[in-house]
Structure formats: C-alpha cells, structure tokens
N, C-alpha and C. Protein backbone atom coordinates (compact mmCIF):
# COMPACT_ATOMS: atom_id res chain seq x y z
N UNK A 1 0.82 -1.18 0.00
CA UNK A 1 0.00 0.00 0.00
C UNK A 1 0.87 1.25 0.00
N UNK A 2 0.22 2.15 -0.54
CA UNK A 2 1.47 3.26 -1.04
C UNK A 2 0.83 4.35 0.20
N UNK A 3 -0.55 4.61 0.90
CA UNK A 3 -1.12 5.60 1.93
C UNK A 3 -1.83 6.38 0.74
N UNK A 4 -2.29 6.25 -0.21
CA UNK A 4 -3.02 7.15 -0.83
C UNK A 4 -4.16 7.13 -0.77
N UNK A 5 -5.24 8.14 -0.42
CA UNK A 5 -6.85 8.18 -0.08
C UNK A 5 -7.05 7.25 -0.89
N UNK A 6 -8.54 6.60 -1.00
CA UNK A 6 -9.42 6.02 -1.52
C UNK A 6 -9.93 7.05 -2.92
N UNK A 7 -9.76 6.42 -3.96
CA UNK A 7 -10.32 7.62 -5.19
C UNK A 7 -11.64 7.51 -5.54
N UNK A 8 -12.12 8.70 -5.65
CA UNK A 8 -13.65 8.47 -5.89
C UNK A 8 -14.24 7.83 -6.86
N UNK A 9 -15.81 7.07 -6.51
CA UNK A 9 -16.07 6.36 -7.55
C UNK A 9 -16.55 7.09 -8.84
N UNK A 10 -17.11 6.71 -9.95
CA UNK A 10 -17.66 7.88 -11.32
C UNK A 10 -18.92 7.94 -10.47
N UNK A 11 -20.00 7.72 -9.35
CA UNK A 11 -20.94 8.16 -8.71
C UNK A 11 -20.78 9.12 -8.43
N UNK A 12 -19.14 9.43 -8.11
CA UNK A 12 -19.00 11.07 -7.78
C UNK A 12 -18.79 11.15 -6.10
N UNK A 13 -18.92 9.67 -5.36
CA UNK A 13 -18.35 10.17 -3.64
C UNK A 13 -17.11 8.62 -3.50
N UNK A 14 -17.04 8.38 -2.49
CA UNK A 14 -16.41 7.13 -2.28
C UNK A 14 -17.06 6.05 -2.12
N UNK A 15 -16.21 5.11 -2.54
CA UNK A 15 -16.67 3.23 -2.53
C UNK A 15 -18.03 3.53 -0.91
N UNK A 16 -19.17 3.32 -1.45
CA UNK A 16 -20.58 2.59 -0.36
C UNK A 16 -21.33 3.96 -0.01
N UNK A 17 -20.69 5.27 -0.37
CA UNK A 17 -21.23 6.74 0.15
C UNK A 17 -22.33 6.75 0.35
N UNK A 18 -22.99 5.96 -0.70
CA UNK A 18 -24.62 5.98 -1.24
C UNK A 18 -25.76 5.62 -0.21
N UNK A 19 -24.42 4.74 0.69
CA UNK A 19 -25.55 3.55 1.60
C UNK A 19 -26.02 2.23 0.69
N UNK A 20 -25.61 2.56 -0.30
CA UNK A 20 -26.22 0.95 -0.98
C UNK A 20 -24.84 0.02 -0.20
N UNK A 21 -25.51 -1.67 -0.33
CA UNK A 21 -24.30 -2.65 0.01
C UNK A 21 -24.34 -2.96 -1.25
N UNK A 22 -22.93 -3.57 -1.72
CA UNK A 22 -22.48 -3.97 -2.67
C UNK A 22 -22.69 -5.38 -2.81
N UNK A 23 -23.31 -6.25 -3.76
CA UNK A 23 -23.18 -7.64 -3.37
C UNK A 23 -22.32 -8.13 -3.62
N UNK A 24 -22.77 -9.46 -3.33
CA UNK A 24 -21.17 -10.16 -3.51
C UNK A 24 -21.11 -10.34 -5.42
N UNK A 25 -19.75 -10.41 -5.82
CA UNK A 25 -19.63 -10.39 -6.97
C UNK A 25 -19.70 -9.17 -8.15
N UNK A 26 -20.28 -7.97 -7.20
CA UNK A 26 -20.51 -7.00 -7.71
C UNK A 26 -21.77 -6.81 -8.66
N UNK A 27 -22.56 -7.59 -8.60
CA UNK A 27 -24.08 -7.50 -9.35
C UNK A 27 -24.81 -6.54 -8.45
N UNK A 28 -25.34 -6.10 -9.11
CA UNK A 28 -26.77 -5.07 -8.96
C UNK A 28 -28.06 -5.96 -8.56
N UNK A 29 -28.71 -5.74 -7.56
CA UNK A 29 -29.41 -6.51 -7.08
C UNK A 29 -30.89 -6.34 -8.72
N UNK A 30 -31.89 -7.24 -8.98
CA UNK A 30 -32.52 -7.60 -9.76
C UNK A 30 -33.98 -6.65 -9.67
N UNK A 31 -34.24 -5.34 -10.49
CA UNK A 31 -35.44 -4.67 -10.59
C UNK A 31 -36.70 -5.05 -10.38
N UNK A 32 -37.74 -4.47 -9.59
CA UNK A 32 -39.32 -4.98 -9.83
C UNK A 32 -39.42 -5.07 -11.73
N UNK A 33 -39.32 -4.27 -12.51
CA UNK A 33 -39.59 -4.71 -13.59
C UNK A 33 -38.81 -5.87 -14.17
N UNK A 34 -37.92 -6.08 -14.06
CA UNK A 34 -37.04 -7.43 -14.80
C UNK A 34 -38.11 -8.38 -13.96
N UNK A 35 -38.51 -8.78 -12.72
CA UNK A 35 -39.61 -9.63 -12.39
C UNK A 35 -40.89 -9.45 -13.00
N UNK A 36 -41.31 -8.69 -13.09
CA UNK A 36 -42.75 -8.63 -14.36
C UNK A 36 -42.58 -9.05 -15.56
N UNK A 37 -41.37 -8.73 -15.96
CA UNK A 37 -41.17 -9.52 -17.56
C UNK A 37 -40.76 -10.33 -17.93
N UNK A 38 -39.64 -11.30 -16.62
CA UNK A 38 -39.50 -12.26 -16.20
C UNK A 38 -41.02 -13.59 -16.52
N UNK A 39 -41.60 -12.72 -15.46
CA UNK A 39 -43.07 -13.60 -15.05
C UNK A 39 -43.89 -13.61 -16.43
N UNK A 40 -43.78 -12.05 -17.09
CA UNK A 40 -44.08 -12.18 -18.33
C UNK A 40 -44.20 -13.33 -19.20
N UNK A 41 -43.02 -13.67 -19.75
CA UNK A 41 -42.23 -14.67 -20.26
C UNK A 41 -42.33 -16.11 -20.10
N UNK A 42 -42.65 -16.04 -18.27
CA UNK A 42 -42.95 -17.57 -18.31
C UNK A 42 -44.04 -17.46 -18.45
N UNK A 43 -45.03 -16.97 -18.22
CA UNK A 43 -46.71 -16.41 -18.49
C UNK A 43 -46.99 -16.96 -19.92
N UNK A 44 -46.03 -16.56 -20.98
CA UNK A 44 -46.27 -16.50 -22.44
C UNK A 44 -46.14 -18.21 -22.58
N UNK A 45 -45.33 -18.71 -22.15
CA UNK A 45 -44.13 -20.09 -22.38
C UNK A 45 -45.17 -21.26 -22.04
N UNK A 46 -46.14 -21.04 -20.82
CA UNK A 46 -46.99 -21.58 -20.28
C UNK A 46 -47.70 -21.87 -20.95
N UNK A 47 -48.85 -21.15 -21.70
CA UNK A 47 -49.68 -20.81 -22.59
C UNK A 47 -49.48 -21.51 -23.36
N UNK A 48 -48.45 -21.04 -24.68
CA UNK A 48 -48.19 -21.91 -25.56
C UNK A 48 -47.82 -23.15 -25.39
N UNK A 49 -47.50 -24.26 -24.17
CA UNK A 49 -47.11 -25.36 -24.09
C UNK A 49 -48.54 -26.26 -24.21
N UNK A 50 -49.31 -24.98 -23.15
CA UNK A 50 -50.80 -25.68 -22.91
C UNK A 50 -51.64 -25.36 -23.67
N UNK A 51 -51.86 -24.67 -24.80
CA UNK A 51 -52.20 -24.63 -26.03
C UNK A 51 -51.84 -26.14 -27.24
N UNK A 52 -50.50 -26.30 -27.19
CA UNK A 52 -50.36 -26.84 -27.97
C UNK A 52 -50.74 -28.10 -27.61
N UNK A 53 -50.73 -28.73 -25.98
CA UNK A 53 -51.21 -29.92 -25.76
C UNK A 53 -52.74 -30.18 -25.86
N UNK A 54 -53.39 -28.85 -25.51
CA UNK A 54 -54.83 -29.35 -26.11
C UNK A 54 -55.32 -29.15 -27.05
N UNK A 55 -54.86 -28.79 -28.66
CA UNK A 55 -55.18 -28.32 -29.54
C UNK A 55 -54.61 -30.24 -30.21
N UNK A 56 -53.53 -30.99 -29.38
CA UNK A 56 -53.28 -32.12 -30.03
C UNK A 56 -53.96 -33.15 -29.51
N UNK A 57 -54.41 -32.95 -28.69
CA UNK A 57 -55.80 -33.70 -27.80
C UNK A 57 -57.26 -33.84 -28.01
N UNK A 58 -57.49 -32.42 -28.72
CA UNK A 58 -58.87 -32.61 -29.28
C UNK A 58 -59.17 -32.87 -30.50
N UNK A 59 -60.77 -33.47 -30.34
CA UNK A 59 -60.94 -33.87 -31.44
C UNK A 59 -60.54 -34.99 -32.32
N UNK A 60 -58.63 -35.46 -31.83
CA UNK A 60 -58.66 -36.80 -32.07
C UNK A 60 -58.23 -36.38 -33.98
N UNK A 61 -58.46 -37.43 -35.01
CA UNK A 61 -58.11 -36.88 -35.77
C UNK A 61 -59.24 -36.74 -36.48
N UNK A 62 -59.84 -35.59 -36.64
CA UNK A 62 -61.30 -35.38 -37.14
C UNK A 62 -61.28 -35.54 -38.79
N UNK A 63 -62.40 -35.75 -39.06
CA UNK A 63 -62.45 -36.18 -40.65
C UNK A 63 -62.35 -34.70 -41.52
N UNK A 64 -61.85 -35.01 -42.55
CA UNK A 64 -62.08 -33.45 -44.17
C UNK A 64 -62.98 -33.12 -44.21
N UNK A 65 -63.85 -32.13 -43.72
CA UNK A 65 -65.01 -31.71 -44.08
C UNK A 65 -65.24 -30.54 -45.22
N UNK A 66 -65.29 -30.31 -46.15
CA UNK A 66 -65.37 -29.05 -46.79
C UNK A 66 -66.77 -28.46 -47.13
N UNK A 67 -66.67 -27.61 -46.50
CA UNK A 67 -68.31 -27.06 -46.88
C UNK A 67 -68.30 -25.61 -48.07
N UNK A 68 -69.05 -25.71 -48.53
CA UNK A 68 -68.93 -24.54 -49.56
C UNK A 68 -70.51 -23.97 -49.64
N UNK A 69 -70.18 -22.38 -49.58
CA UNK A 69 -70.89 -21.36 -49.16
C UNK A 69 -70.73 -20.34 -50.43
N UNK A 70 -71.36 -19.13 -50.96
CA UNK A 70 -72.00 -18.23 -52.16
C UNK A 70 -71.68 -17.22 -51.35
N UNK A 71 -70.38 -16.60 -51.92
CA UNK A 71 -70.55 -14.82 -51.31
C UNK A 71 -70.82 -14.24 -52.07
N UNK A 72 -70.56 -13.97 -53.53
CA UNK A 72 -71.64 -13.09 -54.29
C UNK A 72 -71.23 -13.54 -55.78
N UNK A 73 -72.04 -12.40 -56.40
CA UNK A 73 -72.26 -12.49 -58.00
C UNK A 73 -72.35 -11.77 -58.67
N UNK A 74 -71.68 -11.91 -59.65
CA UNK A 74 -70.87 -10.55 -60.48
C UNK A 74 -71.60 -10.63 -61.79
N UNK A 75 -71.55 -9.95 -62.80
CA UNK A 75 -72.27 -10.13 -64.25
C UNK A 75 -71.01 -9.70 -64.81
N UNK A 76 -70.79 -10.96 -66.13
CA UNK A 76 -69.76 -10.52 -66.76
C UNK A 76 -69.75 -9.98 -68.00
N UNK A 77 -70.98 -8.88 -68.07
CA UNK A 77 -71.35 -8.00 -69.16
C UNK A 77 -71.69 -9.02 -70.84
N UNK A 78 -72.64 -9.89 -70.22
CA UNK A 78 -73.03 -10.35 -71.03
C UNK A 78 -73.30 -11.31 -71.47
N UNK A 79 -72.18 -11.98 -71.38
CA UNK A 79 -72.26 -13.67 -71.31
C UNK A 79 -72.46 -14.36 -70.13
N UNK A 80 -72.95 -13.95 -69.21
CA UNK A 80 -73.57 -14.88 -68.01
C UNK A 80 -72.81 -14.08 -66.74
N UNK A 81 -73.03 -14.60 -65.50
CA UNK A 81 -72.72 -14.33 -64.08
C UNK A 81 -71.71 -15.05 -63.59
N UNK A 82 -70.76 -14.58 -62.42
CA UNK A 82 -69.82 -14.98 -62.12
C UNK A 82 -70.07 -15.53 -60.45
N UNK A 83 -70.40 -16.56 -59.68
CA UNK A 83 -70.84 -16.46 -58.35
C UNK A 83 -69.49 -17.00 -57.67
N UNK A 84 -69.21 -16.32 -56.95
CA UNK A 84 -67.67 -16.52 -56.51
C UNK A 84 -68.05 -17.04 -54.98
N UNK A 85 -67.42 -17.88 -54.48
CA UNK A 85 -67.72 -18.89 -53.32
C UNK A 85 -66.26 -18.98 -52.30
N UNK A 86 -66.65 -19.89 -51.52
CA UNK A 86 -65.68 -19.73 -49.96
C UNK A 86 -65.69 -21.81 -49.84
N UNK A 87 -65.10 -22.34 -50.07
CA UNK A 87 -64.80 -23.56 -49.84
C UNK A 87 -63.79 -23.64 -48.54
N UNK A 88 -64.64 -23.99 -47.25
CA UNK A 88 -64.34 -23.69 -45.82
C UNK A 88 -63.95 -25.43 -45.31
N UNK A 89 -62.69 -25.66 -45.03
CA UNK A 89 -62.37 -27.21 -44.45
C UNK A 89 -62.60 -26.52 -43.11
N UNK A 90 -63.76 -27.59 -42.76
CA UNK A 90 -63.77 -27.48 -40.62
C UNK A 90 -63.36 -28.91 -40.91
N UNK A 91 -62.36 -29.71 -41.13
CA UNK A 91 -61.92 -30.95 -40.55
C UNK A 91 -60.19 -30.28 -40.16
N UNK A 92 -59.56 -31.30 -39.62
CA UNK A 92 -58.17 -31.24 -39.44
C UNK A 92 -57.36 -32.00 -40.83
N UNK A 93 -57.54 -32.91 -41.38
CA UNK A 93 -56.69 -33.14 -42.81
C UNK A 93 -56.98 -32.10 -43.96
N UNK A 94 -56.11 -32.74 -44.71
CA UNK A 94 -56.03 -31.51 -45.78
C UNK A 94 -56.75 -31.91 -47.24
N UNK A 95 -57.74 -31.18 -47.80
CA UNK A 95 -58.42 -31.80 -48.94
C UNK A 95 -57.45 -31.40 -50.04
N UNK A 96 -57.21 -32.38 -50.98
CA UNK A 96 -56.32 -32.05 -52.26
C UNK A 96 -57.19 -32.24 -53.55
N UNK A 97 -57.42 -31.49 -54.45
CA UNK A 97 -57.98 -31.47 -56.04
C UNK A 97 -59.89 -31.39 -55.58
N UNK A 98 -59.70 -30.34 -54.82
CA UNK A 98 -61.16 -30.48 -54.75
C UNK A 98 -61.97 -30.08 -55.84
N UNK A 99 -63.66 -31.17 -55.92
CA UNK A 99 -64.56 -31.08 -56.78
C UNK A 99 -65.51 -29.42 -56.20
N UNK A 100 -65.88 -28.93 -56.59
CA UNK A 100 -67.04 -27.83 -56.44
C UNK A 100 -67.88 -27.78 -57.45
N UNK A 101 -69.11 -28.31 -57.24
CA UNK A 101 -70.14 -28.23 -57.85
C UNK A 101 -71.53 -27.65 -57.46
N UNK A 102 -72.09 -26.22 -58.64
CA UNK A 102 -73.06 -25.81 -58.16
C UNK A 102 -73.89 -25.85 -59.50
N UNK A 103 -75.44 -25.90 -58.50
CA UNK A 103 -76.53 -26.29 -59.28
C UNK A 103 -77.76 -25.34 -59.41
N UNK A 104 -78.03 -24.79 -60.15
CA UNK A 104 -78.98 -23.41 -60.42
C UNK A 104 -79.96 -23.97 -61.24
N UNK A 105 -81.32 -23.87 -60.41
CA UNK A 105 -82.35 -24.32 -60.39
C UNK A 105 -83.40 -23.39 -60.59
N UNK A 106 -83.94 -22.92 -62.11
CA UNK A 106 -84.96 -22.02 -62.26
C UNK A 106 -85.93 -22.40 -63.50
N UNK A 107 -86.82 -21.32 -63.96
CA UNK A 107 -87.84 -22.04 -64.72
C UNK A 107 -87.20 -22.30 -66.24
N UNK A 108 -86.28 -21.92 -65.98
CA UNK A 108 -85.81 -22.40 -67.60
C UNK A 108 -84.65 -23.58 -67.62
N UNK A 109 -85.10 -24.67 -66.53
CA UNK A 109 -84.50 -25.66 -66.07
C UNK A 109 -83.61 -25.90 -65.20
N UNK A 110 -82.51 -26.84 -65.55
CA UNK A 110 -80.92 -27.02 -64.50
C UNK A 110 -79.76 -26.81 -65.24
N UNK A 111 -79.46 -25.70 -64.36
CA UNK A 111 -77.31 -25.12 -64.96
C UNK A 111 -76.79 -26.05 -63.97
N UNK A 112 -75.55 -26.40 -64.38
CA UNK A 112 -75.01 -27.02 -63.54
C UNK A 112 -73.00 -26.55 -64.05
N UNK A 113 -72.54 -26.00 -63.06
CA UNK A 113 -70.89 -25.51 -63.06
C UNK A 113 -70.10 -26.08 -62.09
N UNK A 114 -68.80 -26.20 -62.50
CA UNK A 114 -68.16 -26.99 -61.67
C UNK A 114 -66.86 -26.32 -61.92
N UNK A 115 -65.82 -26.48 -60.96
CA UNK A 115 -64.58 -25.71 -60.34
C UNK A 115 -63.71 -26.41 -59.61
N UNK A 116 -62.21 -26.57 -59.73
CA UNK A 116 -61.45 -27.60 -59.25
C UNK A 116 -60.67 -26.68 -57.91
N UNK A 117 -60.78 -26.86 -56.70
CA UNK A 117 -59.77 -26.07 -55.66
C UNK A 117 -58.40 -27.44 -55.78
N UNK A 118 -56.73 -26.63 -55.97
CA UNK A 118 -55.99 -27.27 -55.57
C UNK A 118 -55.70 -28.56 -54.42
N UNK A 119 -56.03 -27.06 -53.44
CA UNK A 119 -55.84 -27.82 -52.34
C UNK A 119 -56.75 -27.03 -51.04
N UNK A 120 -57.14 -27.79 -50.00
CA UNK A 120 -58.30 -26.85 -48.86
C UNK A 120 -57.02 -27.31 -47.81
N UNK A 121 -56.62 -26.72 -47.02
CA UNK A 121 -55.66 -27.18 -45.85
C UNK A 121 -56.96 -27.29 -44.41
N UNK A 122 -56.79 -28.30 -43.31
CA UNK A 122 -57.61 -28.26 -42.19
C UNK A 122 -57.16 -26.87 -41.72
N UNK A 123 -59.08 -26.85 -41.43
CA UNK A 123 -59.16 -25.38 -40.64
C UNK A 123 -59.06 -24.35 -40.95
N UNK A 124 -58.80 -23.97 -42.91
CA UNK A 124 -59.21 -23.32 -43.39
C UNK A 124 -60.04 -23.21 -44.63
N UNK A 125 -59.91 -21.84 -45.39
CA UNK A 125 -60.65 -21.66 -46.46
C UNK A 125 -59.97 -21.64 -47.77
N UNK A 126 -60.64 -21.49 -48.96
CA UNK A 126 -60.08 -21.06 -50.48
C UNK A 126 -61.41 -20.28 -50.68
N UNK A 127 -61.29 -19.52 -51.71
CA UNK A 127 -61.91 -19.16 -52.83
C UNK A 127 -62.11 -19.46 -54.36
N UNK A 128 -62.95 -19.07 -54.70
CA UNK A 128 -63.07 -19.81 -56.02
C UNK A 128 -64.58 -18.48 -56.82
N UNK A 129 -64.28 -19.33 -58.24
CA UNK A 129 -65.67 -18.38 -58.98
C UNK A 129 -66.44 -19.94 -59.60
N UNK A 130 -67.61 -19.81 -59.95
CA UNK A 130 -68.51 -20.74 -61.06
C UNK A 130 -68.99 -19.69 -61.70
N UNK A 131 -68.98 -20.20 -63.07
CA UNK A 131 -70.05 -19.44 -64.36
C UNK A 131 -71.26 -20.26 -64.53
N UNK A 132 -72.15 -18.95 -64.35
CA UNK A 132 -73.49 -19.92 -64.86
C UNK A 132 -74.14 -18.44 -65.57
N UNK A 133 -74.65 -18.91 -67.16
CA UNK A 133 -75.05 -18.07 -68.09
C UNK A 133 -76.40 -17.59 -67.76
N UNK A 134 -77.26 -18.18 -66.61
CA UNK A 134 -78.23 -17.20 -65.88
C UNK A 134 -77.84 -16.54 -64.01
N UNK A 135 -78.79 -15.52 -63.98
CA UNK A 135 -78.30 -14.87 -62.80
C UNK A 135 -78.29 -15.51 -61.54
N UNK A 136 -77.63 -16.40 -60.70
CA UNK A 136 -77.66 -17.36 -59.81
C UNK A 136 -78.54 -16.62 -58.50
N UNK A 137 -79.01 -15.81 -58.12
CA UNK A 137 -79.72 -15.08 -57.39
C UNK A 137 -81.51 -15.03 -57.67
N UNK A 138 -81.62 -15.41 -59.04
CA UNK A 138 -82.77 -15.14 -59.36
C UNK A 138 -83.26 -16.95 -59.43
N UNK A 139 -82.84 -18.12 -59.14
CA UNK A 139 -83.06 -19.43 -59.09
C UNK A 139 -82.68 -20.23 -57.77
N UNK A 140 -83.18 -21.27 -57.93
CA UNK A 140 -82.71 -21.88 -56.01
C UNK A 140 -80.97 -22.51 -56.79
N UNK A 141 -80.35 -22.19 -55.74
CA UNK A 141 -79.00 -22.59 -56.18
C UNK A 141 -78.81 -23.45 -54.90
N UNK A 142 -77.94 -24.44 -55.47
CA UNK A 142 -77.30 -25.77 -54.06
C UNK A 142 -75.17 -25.67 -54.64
N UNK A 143 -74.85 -25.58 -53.67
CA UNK A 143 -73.44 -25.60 -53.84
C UNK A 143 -72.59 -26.93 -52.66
N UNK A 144 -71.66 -27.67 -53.54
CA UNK A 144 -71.67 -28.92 -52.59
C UNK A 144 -70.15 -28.86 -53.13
N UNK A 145 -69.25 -29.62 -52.25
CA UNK A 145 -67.98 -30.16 -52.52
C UNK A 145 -68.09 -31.34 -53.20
N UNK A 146 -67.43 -31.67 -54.33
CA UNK A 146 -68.24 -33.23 -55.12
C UNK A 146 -67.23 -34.26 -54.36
N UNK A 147 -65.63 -33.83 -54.21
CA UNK A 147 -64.82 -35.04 -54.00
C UNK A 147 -63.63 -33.82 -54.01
N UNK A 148 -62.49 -34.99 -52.38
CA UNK A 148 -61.51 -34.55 -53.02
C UNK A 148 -60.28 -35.72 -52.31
N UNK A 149 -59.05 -35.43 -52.85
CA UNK A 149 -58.05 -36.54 -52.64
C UNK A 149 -57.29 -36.13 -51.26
N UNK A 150 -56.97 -37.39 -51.07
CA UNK A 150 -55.77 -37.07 -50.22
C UNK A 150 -54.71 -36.77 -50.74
N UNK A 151 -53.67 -35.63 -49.86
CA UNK A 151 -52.79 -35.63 -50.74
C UNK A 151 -51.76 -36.53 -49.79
C-alpha cells in the first residue's frame, strides 16, 4: 500500500457513500420490472405449451369436411354471371384437387358448373368463382364439394 486516499467512484463520492451494500460479486441486485417480464415470459411459455397440448388432444383426428358457401355475383357483361364462393375445411386433414359443384335451379331448367380447388388445408378456407349463363340469385341454387383426394 502506497497511503493514498481512496479515489472516488464515477458516482461522484467514495466506494458505499450511497448507503447501498455492494453484493457479492458486484451484481446489482434484480429490478421490480425485470420480475414482471421475467413472469411475463414464463406467463407466455406456459400458454403456448398448454395450447399446444390441447389443440393435439382434441378432437382426435377429425375427418375433411369441406363445406362450400356463395358470397356473391358478379355479371360478366353479357355472357352470363360470375358467383364466386368460400370452400371452408372445418376438418383437421387436408383436402387435395377439390370437386365444387353448383346447381342453379330455375324455370328455364338445371345449370349445372363446376370448379377444381388445388388444395383446402384443415381449418381453413379457399376461394373460387362458377359461371353460370343465368343470374344465380334469381333461381334456387345448391353448392356442394363433389370429392376430393388425399394428398
């Protein structure tokens, strides 16, 4: 030891002035917020574990269902109407080369159009159009999935 004062810390007084204790190792003791986002975190981690175990639990492996539904209808200036549709899988597998077939039913008999979807993935939707050369609004119309593959 050479007897030279203690030099001040960059706090601006000497080593403990503050009254804080120093821990061991020199860490900074751990913020109320680093514990909220901490807890955060495992909060989030939780969730998604227990999400994913009951989302693989239910239901089991439910069958392809594709249902197909008419959101509207367009006129394509002349040569007939355009009725553009929502082919909705509520199953969990995935439909591949789907059939769509709709049937327009009025006094000047039966139209009948048909439309191929690639592919429907479980649990969601596609879109699609059918042409039919009368106005599909003005006849009873039925819209059905005809078939589709596994892929």
């Amino acid at each position: 030891m050479t007897g030279r004062p203690a030099e001040p810390s960059a706090r601006g007084g000497a080593p403990g002035a503050t009254g804080e204790q120093p821990r061991e190792g020199g860490a900074e003791p751990i913020s109320a917020i680093e514990w909220v986002v901490a807890g955060l975190g495992l909060l989030l981690v939780v969730a998604a574990v227990a999400f994913l175990v009951v989302d693989a639990t239910r239901e089991g492996d439910a069958p392809t269902l594709v249902r197909v539904r008419a959101d509207s209808v367009v006129a394509t200036g002349g040569d007939g109407y355009f009725l553009h549709f929502t082919a909705e899988n509520h199953g969990r597998g995935t439909a591949a080369d789907v059939g769509i077939v709709g049937e327009l039913r009025d006094v000047a008999g039966v139209e009948t159009s048909r439309a191929r979807v690639d592919y429907v993935p479980g649990r969601s939707e596609r879109r699609g159009g059918l042409h039919f050369r009368t106005d599909p609004r003005r006849g009873a119309l039925r819209l059905w999935a005809e078939g589709y593959q596994d892929p």
